[in-house]
N, C-alpha and C. Protein backbone atom coordinates (compact mmCIF):
# COMPACT_ATOMS: atom_id res chain seq x y z
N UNK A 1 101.72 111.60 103.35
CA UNK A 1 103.02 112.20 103.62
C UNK A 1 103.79 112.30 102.31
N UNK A 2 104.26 113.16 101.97
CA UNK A 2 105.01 113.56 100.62
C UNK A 2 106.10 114.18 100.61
N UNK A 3 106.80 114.26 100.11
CA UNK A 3 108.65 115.15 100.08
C UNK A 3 108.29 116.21 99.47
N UNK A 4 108.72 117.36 99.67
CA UNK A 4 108.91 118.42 98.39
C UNK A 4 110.12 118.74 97.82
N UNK A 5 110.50 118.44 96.75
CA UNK A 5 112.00 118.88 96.13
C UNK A 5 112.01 119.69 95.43
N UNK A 6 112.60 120.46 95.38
CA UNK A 6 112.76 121.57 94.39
C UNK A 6 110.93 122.30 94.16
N UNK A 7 110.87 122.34 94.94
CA UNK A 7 108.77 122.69 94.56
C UNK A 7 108.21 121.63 94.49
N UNK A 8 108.58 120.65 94.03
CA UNK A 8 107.59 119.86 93.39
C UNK A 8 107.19 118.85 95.01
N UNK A 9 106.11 118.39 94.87
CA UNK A 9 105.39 117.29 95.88
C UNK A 9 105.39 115.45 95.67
N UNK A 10 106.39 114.71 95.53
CA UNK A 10 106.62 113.94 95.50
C UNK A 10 105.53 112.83 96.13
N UNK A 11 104.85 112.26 95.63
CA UNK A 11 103.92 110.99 96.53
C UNK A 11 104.61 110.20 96.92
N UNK A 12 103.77 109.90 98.15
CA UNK A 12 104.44 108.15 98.84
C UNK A 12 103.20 107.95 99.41
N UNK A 13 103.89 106.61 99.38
CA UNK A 13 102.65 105.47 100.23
C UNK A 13 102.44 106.55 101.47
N UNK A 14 101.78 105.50 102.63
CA UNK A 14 101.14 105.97 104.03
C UNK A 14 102.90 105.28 104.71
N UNK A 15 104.02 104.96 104.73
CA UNK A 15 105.18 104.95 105.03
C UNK A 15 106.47 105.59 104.97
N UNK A 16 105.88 106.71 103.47
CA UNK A 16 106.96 107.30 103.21
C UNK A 16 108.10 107.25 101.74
N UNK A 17 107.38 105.89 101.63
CA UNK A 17 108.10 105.21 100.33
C UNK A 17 107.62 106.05 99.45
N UNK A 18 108.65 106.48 98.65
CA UNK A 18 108.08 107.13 97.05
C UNK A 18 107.58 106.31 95.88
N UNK A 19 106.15 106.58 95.61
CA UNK A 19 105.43 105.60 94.43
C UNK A 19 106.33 105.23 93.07
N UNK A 20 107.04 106.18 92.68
CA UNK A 20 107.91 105.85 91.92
C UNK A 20 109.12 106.53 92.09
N UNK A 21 110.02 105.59 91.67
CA UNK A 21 111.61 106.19 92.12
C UNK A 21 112.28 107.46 91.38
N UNK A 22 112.91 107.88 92.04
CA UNK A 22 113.23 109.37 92.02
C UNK A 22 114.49 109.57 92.53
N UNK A 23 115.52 109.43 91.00
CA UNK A 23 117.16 109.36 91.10
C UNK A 23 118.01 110.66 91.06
N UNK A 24 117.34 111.47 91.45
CA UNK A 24 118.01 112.97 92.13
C UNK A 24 118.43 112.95 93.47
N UNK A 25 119.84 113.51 93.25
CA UNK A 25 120.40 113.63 94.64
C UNK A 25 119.85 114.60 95.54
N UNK A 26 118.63 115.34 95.19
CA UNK A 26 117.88 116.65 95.98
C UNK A 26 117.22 115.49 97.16
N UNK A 27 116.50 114.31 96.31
CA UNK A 27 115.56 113.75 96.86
C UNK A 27 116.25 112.78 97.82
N UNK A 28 117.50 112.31 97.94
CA UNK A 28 118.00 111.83 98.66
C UNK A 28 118.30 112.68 100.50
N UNK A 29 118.54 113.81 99.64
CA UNK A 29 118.57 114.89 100.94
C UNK A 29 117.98 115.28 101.68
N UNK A 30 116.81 114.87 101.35
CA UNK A 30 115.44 115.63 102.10
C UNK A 30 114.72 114.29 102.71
N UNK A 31 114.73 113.31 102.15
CA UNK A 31 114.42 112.15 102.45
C UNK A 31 115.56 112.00 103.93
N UNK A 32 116.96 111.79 103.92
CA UNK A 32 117.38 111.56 104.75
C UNK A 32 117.50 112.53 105.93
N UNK A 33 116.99 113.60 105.91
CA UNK A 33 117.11 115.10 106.57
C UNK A 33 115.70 114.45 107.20
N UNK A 34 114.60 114.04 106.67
CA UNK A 34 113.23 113.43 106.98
C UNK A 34 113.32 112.34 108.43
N UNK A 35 114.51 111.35 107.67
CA UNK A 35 114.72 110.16 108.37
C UNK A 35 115.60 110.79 109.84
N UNK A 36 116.07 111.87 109.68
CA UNK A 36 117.35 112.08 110.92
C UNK A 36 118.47 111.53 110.43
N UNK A 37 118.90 111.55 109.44
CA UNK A 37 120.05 111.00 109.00
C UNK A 37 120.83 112.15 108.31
N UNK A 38 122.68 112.05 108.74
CA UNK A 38 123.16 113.25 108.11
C UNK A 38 123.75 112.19 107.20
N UNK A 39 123.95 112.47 105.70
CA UNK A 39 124.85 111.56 105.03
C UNK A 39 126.27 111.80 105.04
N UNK A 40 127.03 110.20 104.63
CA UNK A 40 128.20 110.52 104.72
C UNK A 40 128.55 109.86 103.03
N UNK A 41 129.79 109.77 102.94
CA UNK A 41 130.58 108.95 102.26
C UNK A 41 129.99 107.82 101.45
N UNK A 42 129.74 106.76 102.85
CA UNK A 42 129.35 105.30 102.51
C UNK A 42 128.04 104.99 102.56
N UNK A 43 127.11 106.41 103.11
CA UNK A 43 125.65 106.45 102.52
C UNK A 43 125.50 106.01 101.03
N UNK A 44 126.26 107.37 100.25
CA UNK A 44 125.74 107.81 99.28
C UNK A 44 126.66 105.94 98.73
N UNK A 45 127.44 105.87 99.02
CA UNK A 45 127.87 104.48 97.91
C UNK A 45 126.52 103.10 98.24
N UNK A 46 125.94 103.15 99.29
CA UNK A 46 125.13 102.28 99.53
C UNK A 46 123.83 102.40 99.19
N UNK A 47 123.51 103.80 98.92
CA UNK A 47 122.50 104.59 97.97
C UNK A 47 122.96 104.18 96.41
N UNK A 48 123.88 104.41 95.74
CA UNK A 48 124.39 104.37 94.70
C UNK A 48 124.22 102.48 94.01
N UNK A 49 124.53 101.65 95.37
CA UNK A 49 124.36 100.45 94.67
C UNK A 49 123.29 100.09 95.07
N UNK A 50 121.78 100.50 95.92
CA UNK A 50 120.67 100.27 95.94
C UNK A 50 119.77 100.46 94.58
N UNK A 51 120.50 101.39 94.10
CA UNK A 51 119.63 102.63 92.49
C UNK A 51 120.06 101.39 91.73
N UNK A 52 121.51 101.01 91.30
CA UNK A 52 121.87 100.45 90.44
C UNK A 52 121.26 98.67 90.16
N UNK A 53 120.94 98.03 92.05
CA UNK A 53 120.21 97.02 91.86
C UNK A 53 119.06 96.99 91.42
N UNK A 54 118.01 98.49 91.85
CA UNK A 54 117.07 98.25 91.80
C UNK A 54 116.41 98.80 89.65
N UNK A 55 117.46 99.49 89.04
CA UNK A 55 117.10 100.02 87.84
C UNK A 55 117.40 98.43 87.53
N UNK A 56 118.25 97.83 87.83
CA UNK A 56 118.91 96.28 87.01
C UNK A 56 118.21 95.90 87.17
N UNK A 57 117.13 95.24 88.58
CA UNK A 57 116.33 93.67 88.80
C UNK A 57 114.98 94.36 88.82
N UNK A 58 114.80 95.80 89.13
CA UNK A 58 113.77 96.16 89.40
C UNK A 58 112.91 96.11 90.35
N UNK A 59 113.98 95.98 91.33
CA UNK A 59 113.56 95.87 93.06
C UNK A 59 114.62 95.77 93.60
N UNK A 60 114.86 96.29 95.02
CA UNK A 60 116.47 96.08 96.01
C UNK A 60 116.23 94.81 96.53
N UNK A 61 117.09 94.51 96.68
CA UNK A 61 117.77 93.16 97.45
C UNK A 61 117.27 93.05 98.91
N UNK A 62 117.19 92.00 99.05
CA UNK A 62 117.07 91.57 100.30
C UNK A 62 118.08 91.93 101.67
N UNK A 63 118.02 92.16 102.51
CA UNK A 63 119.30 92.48 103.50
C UNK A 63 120.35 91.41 103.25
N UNK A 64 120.43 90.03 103.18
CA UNK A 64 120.84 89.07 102.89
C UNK A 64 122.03 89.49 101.93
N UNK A 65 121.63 89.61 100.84
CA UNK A 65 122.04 89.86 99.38
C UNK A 65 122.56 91.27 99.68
N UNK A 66 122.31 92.02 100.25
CA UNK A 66 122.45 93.78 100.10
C UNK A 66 124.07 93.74 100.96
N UNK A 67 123.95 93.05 101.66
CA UNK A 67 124.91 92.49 102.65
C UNK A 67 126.22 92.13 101.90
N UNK A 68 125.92 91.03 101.18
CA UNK A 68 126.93 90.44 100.18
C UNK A 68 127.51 91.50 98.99
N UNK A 69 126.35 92.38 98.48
CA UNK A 69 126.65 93.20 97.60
C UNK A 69 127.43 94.48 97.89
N UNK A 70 126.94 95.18 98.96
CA UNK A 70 127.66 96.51 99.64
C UNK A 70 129.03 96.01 100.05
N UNK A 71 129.49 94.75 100.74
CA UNK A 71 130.89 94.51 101.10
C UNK A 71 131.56 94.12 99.73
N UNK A 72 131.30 94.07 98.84
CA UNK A 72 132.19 94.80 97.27
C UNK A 72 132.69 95.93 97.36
N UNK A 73 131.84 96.75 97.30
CA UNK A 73 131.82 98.28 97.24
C UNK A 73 132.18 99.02 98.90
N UNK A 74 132.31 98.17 99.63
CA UNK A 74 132.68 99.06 101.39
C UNK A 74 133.55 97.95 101.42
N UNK A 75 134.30 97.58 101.39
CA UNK A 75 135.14 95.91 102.04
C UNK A 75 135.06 96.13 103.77
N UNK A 76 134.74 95.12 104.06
CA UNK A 76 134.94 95.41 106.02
C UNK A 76 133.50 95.54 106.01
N UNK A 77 132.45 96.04 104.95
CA UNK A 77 131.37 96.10 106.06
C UNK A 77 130.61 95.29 106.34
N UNK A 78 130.01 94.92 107.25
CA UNK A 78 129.57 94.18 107.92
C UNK A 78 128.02 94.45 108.58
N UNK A 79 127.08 93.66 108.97
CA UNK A 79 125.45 94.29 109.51
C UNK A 79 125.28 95.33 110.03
N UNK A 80 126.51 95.35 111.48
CA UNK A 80 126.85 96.55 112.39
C UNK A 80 126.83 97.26 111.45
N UNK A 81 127.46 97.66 110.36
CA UNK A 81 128.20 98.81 110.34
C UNK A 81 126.65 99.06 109.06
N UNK A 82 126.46 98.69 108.81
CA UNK A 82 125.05 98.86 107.55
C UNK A 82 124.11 99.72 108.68
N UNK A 83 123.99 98.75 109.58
CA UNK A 83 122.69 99.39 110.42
C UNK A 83 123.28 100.98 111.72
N UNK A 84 124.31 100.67 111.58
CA UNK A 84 124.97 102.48 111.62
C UNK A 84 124.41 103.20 110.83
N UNK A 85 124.58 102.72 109.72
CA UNK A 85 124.34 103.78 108.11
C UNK A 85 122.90 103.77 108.64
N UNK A 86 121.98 102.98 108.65
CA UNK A 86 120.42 103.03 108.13
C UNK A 86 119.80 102.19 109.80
N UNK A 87 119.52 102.92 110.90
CA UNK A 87 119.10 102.20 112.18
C UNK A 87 118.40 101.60 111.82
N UNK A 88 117.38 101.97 111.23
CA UNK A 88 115.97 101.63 111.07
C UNK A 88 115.45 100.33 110.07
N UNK A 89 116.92 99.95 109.50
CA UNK A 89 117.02 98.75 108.56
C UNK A 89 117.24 98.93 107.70
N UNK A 90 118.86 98.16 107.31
CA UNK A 90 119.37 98.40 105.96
C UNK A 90 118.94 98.66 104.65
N UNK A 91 117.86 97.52 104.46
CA UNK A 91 117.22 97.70 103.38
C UNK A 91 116.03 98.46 103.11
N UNK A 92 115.55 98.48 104.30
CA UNK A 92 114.03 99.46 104.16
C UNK A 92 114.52 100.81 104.27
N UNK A 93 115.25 100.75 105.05
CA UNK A 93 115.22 102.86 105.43
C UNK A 93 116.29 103.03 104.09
N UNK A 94 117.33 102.32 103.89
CA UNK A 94 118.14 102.67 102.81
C UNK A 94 117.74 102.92 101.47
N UNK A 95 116.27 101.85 101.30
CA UNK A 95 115.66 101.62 99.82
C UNK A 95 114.51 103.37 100.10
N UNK A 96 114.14 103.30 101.11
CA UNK A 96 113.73 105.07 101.07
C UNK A 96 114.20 105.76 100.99
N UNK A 97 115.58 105.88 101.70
CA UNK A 97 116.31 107.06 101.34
C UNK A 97 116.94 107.41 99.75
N UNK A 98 116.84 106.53 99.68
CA UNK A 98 117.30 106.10 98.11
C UNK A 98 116.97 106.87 97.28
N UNK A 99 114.97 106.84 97.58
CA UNK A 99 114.68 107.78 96.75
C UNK A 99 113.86 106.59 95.81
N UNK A 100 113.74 104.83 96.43
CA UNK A 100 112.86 103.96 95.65
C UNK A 100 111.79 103.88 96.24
N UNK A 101 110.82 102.93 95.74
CA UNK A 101 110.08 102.43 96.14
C UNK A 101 109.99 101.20 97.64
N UNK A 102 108.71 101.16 98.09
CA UNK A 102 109.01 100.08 99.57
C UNK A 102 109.66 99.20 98.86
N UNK A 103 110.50 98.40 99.62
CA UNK A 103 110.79 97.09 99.23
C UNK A 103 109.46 95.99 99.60
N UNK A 104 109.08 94.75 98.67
CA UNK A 104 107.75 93.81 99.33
C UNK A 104 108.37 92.79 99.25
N UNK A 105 109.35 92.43 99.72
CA UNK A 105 109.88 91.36 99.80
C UNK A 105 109.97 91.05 101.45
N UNK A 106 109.65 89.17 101.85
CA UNK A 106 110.12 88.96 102.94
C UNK A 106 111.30 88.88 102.97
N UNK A 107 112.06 89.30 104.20
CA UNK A 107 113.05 89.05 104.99
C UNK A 107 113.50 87.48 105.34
N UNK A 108 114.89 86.99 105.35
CA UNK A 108 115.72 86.14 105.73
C UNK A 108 115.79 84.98 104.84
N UNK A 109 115.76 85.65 103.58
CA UNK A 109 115.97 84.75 102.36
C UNK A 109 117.46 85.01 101.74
């Protein structure tokens, strides 16, 4: 399964994840148009600090941590309101839409 942006054929795993990350806002669009997701506002800021964790540590955060980090940047938000943004799981569907790589990290750390 692969994205096409602008022409080009983007790889991903057998999930969807893109093999390597891809910080164009084309690829965010098509990815989330993919997922059933229309973006809003507090997508793109939760997109914006997924890119920025993951160019910094070189991987996204845990839901845990993503949690702590996005209510900087959204004040008020809260799991509910994350898993509004991303049903399918904050960190996984968000770190795809993103436009990164899967996240391989376990959960509830």
């Amino acid at each position: 399964m692969g994205y096409v942006v602008d022409g080009n054929e983007l790889d991903t795993d057998e999930q969807g994840y893109l093999l390597e990350p891809d910080y164009g806002d084309e690829v965010v669009r098509v990815i989330a148009a993919a997922e059933g997701l229309t973006l809003t506002d507090d997508h793109w800021k939760v997109i914006a600090y997924l890119r920025d964790e993951y160019r910094e540590h070189g991987h996204t955060p845990n839901f845990r941590n993503m949690l702590k980090g996005v209510a900087e940047i959204l004040p008020g938000c809260d799991s509910k309101a994350l898993y509004d943004l991303f049903p399918m799981g904050p960190a996984k569907q968000g770190a795809k839409v993103a436009g990164l790589p899967q996240p391989l990290g376990k959960g509830g750390y």
